[in-house]
C-alpha atoms as a PDB file:
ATOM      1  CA  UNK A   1      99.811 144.777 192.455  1.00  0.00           C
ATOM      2  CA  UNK A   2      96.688 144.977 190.809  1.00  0.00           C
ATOM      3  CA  UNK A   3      94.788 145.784 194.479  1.00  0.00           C
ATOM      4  CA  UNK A   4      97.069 148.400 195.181  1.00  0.00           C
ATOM      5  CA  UNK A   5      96.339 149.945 191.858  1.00  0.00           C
ATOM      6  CA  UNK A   6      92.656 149.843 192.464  1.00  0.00           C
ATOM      7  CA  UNK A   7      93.235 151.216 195.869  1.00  0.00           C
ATOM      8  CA  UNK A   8      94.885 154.295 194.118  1.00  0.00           C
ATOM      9  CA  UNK A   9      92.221 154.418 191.993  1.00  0.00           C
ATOM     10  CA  UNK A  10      89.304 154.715 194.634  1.00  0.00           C
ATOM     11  CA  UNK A  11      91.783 157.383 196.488  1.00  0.00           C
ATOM     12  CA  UNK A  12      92.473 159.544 193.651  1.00  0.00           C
ATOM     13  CA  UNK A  13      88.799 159.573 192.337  1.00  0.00           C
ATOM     14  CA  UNK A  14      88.012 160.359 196.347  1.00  0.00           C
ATOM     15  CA  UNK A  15      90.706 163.429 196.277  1.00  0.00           C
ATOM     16  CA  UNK A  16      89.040 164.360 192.990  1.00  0.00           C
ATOM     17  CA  UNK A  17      85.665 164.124 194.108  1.00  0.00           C
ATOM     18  CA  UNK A  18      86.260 166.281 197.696  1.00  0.00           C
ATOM     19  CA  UNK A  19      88.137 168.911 195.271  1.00  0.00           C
ATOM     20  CA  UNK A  20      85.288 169.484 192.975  1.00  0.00           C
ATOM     21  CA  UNK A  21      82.500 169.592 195.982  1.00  0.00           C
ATOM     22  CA  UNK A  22      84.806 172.023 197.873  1.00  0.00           C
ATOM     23  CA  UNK A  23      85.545 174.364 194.717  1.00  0.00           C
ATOM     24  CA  UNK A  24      82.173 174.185 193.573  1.00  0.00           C
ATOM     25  CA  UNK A  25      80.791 174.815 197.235  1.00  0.00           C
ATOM     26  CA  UNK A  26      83.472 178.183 197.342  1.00  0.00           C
ATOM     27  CA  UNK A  27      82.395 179.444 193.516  1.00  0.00           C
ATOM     28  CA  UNK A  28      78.692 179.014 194.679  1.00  0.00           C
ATOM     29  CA  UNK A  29      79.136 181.122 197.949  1.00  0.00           C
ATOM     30  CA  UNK A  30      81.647 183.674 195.986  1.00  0.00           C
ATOM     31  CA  UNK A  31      78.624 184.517 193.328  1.00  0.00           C
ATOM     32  CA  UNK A  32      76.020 184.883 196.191  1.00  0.00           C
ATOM     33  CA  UNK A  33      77.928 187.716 198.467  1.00  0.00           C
ATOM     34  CA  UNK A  34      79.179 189.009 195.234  1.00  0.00           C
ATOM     35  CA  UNK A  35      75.793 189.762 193.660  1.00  0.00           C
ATOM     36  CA  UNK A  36      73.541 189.506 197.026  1.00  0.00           C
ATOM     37  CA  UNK A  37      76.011 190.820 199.648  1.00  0.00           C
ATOM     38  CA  UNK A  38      79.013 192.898 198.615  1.00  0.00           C
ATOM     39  CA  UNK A  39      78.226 197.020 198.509  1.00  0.00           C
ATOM     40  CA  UNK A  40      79.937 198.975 196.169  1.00  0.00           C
ATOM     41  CA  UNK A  41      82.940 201.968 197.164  1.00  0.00           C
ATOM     42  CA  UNK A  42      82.369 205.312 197.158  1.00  0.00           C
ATOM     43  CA  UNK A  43      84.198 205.644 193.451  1.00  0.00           C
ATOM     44  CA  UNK A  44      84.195 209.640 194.015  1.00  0.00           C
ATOM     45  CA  UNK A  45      86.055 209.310 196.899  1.00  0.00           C
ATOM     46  CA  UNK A  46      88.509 206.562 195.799  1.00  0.00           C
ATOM     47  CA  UNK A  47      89.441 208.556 192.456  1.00  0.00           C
ATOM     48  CA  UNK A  48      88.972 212.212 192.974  1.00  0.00           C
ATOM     49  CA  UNK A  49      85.574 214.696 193.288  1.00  0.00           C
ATOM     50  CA  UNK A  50      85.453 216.576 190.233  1.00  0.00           C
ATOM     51  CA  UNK A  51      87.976 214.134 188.012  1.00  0.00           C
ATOM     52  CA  UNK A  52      86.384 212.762 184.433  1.00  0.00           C
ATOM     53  CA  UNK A  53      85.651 209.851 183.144  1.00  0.00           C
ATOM     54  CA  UNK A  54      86.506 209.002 179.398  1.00  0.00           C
ATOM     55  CA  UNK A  55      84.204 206.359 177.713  1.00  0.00           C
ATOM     56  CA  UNK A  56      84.345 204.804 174.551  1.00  0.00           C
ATOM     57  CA  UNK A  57      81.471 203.521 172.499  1.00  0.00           C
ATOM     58  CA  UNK A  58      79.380 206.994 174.750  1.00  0.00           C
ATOM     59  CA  UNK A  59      76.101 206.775 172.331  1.00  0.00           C
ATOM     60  CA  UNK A  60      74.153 203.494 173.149  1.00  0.00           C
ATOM     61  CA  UNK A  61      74.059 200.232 175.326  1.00  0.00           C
ATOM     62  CA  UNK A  62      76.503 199.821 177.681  1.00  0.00           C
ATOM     63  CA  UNK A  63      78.577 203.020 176.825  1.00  0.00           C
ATOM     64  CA  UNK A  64      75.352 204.952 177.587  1.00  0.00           C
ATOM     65  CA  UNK A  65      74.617 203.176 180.819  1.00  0.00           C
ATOM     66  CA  UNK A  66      78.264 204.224 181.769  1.00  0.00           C
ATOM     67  CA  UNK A  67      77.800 207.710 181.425  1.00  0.00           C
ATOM     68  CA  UNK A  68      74.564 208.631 182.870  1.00  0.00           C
ATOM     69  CA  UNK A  69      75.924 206.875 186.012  1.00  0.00           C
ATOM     70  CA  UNK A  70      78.668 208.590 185.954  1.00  0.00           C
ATOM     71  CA  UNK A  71      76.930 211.838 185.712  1.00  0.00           C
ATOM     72  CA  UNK A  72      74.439 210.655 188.671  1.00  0.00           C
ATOM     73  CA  UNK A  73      78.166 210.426 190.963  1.00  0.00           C
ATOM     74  CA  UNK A  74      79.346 213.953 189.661  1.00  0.00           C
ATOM     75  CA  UNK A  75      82.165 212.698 187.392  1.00  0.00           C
ATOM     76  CA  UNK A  76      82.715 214.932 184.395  1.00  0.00           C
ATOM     77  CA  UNK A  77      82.208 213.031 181.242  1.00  0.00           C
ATOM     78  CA  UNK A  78      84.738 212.415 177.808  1.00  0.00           C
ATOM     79  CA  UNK A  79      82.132 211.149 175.567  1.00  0.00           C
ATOM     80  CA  UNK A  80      83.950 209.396 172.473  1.00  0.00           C
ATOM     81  CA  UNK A  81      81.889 207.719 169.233  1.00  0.00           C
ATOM     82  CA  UNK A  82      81.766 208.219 165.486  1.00  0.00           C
ATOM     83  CA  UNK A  83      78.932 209.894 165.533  1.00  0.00           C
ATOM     84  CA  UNK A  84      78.864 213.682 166.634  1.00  0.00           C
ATOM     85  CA  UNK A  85      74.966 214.276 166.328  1.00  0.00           C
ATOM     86  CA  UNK A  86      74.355 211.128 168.637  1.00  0.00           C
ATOM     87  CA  UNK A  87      77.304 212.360 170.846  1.00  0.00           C
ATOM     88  CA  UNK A  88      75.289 215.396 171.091  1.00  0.00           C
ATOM     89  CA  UNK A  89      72.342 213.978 172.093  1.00  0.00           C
ATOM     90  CA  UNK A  90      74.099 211.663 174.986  1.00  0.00           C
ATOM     91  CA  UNK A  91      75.547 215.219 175.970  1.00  0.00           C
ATOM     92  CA  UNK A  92      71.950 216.236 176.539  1.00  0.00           C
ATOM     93  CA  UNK A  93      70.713 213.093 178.365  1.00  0.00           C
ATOM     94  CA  UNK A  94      73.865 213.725 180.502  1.00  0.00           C
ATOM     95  CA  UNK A  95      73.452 217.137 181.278  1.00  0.00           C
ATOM     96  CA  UNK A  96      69.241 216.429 181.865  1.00  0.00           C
ATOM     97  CA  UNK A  97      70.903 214.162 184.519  1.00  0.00           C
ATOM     98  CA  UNK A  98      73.199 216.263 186.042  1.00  0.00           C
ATOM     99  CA  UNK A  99      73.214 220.127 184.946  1.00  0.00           C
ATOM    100  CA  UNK A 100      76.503 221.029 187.090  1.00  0.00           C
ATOM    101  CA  UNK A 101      78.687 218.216 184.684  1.00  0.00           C
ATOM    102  CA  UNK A 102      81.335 218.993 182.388  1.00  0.00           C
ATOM    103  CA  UNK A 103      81.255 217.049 179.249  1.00  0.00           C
ATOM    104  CA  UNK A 104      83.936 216.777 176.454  1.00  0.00           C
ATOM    105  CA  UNK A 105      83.370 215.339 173.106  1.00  0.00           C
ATOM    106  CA  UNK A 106      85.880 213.537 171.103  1.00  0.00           C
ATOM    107  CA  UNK A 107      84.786 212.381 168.091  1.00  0.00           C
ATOM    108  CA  UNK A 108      86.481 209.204 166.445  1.00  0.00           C
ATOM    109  CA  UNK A 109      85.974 206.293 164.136  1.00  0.00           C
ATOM    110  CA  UNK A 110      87.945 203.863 166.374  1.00  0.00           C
ATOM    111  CA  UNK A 111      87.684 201.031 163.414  1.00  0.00           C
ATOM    112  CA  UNK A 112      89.255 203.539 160.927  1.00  0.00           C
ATOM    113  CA  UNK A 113      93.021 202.794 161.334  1.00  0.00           C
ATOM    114  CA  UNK A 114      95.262 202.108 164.178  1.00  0.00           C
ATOM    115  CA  UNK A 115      98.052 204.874 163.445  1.00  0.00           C
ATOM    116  CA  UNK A 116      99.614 206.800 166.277  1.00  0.00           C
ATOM    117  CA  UNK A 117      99.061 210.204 164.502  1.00  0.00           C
ATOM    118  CA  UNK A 118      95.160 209.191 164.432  1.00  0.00           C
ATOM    119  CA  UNK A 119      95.419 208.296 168.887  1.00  0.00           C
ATOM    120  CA  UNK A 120      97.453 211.237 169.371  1.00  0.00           C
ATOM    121  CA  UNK A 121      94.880 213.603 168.225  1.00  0.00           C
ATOM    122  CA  UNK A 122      92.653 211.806 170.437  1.00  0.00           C
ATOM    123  CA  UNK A 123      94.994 212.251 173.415  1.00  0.00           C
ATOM    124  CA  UNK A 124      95.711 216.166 172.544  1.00  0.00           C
ATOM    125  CA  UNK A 125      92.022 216.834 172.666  1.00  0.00           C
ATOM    126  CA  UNK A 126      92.336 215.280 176.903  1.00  0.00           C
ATOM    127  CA  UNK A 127      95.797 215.718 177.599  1.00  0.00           C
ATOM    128  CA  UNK A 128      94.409 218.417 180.429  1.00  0.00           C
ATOM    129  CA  UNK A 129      91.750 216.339 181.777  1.00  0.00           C
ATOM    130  CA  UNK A 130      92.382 214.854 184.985  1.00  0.00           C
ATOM    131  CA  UNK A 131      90.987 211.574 183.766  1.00  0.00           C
ATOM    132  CA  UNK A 132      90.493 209.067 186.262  1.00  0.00           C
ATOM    133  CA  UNK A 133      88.240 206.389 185.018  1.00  0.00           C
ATOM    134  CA  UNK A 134      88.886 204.604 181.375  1.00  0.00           C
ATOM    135  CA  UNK A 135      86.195 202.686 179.919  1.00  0.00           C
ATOM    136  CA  UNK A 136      87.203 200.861 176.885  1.00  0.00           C
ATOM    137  CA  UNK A 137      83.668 199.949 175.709  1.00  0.00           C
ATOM    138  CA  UNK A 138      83.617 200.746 171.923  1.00  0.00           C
ATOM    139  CA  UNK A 139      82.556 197.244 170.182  1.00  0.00           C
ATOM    140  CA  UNK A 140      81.677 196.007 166.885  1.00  0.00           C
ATOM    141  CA  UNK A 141      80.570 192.578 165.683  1.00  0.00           C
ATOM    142  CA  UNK A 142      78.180 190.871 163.853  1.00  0.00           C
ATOM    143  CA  UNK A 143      76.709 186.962 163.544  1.00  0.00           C
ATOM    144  CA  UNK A 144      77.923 186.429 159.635  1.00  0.00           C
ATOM    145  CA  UNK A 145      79.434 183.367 158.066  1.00  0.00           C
ATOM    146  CA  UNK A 146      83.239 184.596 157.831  1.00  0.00           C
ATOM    147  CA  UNK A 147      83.807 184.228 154.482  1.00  0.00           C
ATOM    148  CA  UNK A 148      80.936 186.484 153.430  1.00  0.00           C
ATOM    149  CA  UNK A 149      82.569 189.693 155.209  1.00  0.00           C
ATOM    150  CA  UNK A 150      85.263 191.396 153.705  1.00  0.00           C
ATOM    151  CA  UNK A 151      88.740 191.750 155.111  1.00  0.00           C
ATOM    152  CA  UNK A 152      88.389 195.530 155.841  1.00  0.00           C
ATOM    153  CA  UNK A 153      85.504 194.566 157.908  1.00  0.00           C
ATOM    154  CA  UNK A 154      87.287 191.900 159.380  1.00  0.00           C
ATOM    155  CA  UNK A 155      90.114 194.888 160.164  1.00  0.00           C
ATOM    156  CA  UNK A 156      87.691 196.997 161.456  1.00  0.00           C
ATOM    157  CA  UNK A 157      86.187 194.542 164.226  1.00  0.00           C
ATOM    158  CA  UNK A 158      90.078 194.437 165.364  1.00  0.00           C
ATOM    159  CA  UNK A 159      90.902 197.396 165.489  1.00  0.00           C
ATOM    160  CA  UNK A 160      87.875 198.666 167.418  1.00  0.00           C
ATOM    161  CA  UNK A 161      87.868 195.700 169.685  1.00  0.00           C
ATOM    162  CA  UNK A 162      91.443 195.034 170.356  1.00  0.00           C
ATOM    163  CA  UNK A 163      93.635 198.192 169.201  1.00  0.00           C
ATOM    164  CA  UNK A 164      91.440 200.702 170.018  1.00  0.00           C
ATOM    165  CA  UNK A 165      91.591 199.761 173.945  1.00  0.00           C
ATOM    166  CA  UNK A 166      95.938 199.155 173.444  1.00  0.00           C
ATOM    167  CA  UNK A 167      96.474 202.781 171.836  1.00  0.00           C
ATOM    168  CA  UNK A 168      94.170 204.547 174.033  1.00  0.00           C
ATOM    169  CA  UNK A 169      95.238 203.061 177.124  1.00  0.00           C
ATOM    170  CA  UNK A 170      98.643 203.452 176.191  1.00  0.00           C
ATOM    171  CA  UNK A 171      98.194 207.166 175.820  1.00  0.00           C
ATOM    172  CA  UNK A 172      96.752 207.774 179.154  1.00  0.00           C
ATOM    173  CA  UNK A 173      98.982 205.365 181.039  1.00  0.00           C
ATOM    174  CA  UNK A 174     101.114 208.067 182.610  1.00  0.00           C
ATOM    175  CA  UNK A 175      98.285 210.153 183.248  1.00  0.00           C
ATOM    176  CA  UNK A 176      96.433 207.664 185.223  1.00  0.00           C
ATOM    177  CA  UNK A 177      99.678 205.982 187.164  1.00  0.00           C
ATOM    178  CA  UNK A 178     100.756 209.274 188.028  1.00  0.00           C
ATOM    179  CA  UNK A 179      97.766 210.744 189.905  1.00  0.00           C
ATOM    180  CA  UNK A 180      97.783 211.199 194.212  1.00  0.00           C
ATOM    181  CA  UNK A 181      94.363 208.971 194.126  1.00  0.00           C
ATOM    182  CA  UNK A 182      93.995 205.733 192.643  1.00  0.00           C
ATOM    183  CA  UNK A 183      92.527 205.516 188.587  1.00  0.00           C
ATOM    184  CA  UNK A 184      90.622 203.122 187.570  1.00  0.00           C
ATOM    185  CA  UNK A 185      90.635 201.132 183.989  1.00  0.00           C
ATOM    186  CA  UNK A 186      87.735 198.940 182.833  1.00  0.00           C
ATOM    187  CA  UNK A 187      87.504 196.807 180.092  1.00  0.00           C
ATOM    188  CA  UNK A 188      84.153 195.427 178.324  1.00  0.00           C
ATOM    189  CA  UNK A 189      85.608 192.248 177.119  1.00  0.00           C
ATOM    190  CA  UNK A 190      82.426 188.901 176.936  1.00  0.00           C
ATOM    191  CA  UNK A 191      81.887 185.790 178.236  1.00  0.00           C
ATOM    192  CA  UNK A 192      82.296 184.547 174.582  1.00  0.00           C
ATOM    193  CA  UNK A 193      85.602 184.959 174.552  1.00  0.00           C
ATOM    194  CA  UNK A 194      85.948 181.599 176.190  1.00  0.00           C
ATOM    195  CA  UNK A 195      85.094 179.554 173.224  1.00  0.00           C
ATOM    196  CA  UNK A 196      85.118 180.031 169.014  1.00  0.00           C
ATOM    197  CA  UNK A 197      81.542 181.358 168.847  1.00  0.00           C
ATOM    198  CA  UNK A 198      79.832 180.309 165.193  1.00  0.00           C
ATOM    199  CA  UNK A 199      79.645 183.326 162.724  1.00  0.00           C
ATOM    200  CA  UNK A 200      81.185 185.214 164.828  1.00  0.00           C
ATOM    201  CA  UNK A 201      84.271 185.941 163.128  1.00  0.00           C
ATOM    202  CA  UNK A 202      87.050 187.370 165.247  1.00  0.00           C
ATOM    203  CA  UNK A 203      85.136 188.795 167.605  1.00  0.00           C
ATOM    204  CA  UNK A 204      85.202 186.347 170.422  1.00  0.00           C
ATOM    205  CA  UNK A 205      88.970 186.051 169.637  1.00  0.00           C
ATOM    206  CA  UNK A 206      89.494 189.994 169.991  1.00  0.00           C
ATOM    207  CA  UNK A 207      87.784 189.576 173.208  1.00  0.00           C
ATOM    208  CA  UNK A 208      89.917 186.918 174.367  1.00  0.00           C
ATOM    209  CA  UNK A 209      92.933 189.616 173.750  1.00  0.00           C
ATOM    210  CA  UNK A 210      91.170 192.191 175.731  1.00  0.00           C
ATOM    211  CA  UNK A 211      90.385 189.592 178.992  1.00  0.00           C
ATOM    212  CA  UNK A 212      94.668 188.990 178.308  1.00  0.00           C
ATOM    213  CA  UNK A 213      95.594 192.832 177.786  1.00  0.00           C
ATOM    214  CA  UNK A 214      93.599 193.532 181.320  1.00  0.00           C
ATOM    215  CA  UNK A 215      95.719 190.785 183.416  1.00  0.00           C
ATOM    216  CA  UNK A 216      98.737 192.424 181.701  1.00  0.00           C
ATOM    217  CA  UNK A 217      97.436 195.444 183.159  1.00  0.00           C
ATOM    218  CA  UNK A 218      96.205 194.444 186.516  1.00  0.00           C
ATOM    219  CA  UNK A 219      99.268 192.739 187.221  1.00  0.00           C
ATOM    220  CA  UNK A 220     101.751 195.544 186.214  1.00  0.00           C
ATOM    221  CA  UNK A 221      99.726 198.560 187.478  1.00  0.00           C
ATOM    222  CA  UNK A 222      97.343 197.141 189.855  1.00  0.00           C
ATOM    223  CA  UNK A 223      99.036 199.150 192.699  1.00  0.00           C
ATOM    224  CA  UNK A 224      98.212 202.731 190.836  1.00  0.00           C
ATOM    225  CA  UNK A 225      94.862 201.403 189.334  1.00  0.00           C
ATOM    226  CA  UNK A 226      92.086 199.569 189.381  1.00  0.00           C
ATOM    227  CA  UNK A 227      91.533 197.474 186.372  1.00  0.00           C
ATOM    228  CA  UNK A 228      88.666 195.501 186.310  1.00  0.00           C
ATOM    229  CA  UNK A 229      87.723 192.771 183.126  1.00  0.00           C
ATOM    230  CA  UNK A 230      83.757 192.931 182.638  1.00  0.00           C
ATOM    231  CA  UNK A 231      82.965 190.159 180.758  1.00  0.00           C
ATOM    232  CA  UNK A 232      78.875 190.221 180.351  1.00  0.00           C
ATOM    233  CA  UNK A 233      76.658 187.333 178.635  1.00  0.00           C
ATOM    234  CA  UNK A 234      73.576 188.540 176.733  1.00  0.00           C
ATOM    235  CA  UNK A 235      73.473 192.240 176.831  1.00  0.00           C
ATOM    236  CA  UNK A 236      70.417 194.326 175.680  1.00  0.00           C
ATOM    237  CA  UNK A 237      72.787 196.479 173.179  1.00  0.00           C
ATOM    238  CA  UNK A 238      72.537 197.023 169.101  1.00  0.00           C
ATOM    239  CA  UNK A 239      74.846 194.498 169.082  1.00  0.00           C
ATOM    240  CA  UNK A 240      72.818 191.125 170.087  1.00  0.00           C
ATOM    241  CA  UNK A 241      70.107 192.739 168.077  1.00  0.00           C
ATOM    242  CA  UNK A 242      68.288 194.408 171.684  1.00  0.00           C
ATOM    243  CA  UNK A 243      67.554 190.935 172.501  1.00  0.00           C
ATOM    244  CA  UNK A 244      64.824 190.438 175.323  1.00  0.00           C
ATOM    245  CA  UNK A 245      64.211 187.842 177.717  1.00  0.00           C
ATOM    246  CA  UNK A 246      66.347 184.715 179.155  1.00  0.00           C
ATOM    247  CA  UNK A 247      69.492 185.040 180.732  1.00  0.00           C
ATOM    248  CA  UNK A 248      69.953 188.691 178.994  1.00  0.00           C
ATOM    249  CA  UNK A 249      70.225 191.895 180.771  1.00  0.00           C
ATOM    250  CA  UNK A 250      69.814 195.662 180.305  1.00  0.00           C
ATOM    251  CA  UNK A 251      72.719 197.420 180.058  1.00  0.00           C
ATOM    252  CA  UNK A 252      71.724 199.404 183.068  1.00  0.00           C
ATOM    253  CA  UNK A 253      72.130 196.096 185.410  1.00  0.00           C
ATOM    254  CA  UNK A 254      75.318 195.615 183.947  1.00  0.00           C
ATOM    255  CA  UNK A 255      76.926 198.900 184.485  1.00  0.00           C
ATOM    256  CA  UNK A 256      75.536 198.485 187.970  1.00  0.00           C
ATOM    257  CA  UNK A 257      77.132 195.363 188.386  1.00  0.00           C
ATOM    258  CA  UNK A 258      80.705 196.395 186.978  1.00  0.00           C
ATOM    259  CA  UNK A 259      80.708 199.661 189.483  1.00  0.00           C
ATOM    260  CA  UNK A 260      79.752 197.425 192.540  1.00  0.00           C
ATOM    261  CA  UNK A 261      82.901 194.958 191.735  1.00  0.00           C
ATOM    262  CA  UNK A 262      85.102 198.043 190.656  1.00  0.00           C
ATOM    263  CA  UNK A 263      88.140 198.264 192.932  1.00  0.00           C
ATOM    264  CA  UNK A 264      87.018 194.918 194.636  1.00  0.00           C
ATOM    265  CA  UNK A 265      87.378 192.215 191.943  1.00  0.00           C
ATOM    266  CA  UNK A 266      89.491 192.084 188.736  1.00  0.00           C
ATOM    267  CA  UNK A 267      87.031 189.648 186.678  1.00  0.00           C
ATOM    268  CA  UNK A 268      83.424 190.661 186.456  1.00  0.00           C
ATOM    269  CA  UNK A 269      80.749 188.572 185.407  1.00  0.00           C
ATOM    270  CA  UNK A 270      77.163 190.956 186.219  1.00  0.00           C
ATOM    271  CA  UNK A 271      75.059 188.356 187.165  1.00  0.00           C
ATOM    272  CA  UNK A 272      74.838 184.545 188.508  1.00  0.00           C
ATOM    273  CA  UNK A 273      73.609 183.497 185.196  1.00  0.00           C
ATOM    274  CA  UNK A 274      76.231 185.267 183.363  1.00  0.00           C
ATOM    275  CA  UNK A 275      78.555 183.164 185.627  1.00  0.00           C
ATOM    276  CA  UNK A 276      76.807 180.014 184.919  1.00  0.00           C
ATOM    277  CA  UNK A 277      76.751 180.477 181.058  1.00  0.00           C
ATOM    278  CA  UNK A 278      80.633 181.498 181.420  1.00  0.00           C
ATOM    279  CA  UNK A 279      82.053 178.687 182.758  1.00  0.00           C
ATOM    280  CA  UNK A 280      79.348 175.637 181.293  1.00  0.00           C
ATOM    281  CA  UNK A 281      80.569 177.424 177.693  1.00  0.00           C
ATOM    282  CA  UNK A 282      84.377 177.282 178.847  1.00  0.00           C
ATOM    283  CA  UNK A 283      83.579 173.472 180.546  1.00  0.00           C
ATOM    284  CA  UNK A 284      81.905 172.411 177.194  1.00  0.00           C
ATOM    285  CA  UNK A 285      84.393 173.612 174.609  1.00  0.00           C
ATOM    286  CA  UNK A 286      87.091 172.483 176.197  1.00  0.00           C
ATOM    287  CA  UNK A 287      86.189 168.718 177.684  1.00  0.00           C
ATOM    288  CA  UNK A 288      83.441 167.962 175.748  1.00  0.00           C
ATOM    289  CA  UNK A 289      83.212 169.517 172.028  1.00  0.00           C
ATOM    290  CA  UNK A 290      80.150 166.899 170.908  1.00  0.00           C
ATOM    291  CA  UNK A 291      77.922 168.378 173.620  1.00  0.00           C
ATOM    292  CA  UNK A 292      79.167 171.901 173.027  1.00  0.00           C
ATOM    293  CA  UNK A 293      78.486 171.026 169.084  1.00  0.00           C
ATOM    294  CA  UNK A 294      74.773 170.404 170.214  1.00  0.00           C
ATOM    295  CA  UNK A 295      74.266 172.976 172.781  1.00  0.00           C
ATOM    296  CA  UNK A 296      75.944 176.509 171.279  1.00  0.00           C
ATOM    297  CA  UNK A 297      76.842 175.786 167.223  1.00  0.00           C
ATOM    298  CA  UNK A 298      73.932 173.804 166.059  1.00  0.00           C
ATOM    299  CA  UNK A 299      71.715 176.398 167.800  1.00  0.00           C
ATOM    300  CA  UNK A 300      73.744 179.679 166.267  1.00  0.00           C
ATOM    301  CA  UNK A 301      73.503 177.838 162.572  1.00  0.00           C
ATOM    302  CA  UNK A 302      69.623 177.261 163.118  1.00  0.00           C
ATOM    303  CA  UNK A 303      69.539 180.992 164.156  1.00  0.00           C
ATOM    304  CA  UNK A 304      71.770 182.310 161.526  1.00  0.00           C
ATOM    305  CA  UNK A 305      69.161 180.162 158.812  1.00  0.00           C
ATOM    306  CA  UNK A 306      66.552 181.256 160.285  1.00  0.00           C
ATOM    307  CA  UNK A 307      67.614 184.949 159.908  1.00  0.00           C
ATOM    308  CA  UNK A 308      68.725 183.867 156.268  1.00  0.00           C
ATOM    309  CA  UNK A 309      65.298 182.668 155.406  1.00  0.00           C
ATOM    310  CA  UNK A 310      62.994 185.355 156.944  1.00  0.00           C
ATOM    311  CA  UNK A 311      65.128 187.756 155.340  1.00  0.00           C
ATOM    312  CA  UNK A 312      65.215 186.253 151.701  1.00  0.00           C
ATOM    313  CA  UNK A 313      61.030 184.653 151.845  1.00  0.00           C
ATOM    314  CA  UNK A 314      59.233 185.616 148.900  1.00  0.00           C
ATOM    315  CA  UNK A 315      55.525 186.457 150.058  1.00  0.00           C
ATOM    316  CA  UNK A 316      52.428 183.691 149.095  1.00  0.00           C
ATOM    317  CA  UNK A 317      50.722 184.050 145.863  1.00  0.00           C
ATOM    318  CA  UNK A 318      47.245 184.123 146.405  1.00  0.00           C
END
């Protein structure tokens, strides 16, 4: 009995083994002719010369990447922030990059509220657009112990972050399933949003309901669009602070990265490192929370006191 237990034993840690070589073998070749290989579609051709593109969170980082591409592959632009005098000035980057553009701004504090009266003046402003790419970009966060924010801020990171992409998506739906060319719907979720990330407050977890929102949507109107789930590491955007170096990467690369797997690939991940971080976050919090202790909150907490101190240091007497 107890040598045909063993013998079970050595066979199922054999099966295990051969799995994990094999999957780890596929995932390796998948992220080199995905970011070495694979060549991105023609997007004007596979959703309409002379269509728009509507992007949230237009003024900076990603958002900004986003629509100076666009205008480089003659799509007309919806630029959408809280800010009209930066929205201005991202119309006049666009239109330095492409003079022969149409741009439309639509000015909105997505954090404000989540009330349908609020969305439906958004929608009434591009109800005549043909509108055939959706970028649900707009983000806010910030590295802050939880209980030091306020519940309105708190609010606001939801609604930005998770309502914001529901009610707008919801109001274009029909407009984008009901077009003779495909549409296309891309959301900038995070690799964060596999684990609790320290100070972070809900932001990882709105992120999380973003990467679930865009399998709801790839599975139910994949045939009419293309909905891809960009989930970056370190971005160089206002919101990491324009952090240099490491595994981070301009926005530029990642905007690059999201139209090459756009209409190929549902989840995104820009780079192999991105990848990497991804799943060794995911691996950690979920089998082994010591390590992950170590490795990702223990390093955010030295960060965050480290912020703390530089910003509360009372100059040397002398």
């Amino acid at each position: 009995m107890l040598c045909a237990i063993y013998d079970f034993n050595i066979y199922l840690a054999w099966v295990i083994g051969i799995y994990t070589f094999v999957h780890s073998v596929c995932m390796i070749t998948k992220l080199v002719i995905r970011n070495y290989f694979r060549k991105p579609l023609n997007i004007q051709e596979r959703y309409g010369k002379g269509t728009w593109a509507m992007v949230t969170g237009a003024t900076g980082g990603i958002g900004e990447a986003y629509c100076l591409e666009f205008a480089k592959q003659n799509f007309n632009i919806v630029l959408s922030g809280r800010s009209l005098e930066k929205l201005q000035d991202m119309e006049e980057k666009v239109k330095k990059i492409n003079g022969k553009v149409k741009t439309k701004i639509v000015t909105a504090d997505l954090g404000e509220t989540v009330d349908v009266d609020f969305y439906k003046k958004i929608y009434e402003q591009v109800k005549d657009l043909d509108i055939s790419i959706l970028v649900n970009n707009a983000a806010w966060g910030e590295v802050a112990p939880f209980d030091e924010k306020s519940l309105d801020f708190h609010l606001g990171n939801a609604r930005t972050n998770a309502g914001a992409p529901t009610m707008i998506t919801h109001s274009l739906i029909d407009k984008l399933t009901s077009r003779n060319k495909k549409s296309a719907i891309i959301n900038v979720s995070a690799a964060g949003q596999n684990a609790p990330v320290p100070y972070a407050g809900v932001y990882p977890a709105t992120k999380r309901y973003l990467t679930i929102f865009s399998y709801f949507l790839h599975d139910n109107f994949g045939d009419k669009i293309d909905v891809q789930n960009l989930t970056p590491g370190y971005v160089s955007t206002k919101i990491v602070g324009h952090r240099k170096g490491g595994d981070t990467i301009s926005p530029e690369v990642c905007i690059k990265s999201s139209l090459r797997d756009l209409g190929q690939e549902f989840n995104c991940l820009p780079v192999i490192a991105h990848s990497i971080y991804a799943q060794v976050f995911h691996t950690l919090y979920r089998y082994c929370k010591p390590l992950y202790k170590v490795v990702v909150v223990d390093e955010v907490e030295m960060t965050h006191l480290r912020k703390f101190y530089n910003t509360h240091k009372e100059p040397l007497s002398h």
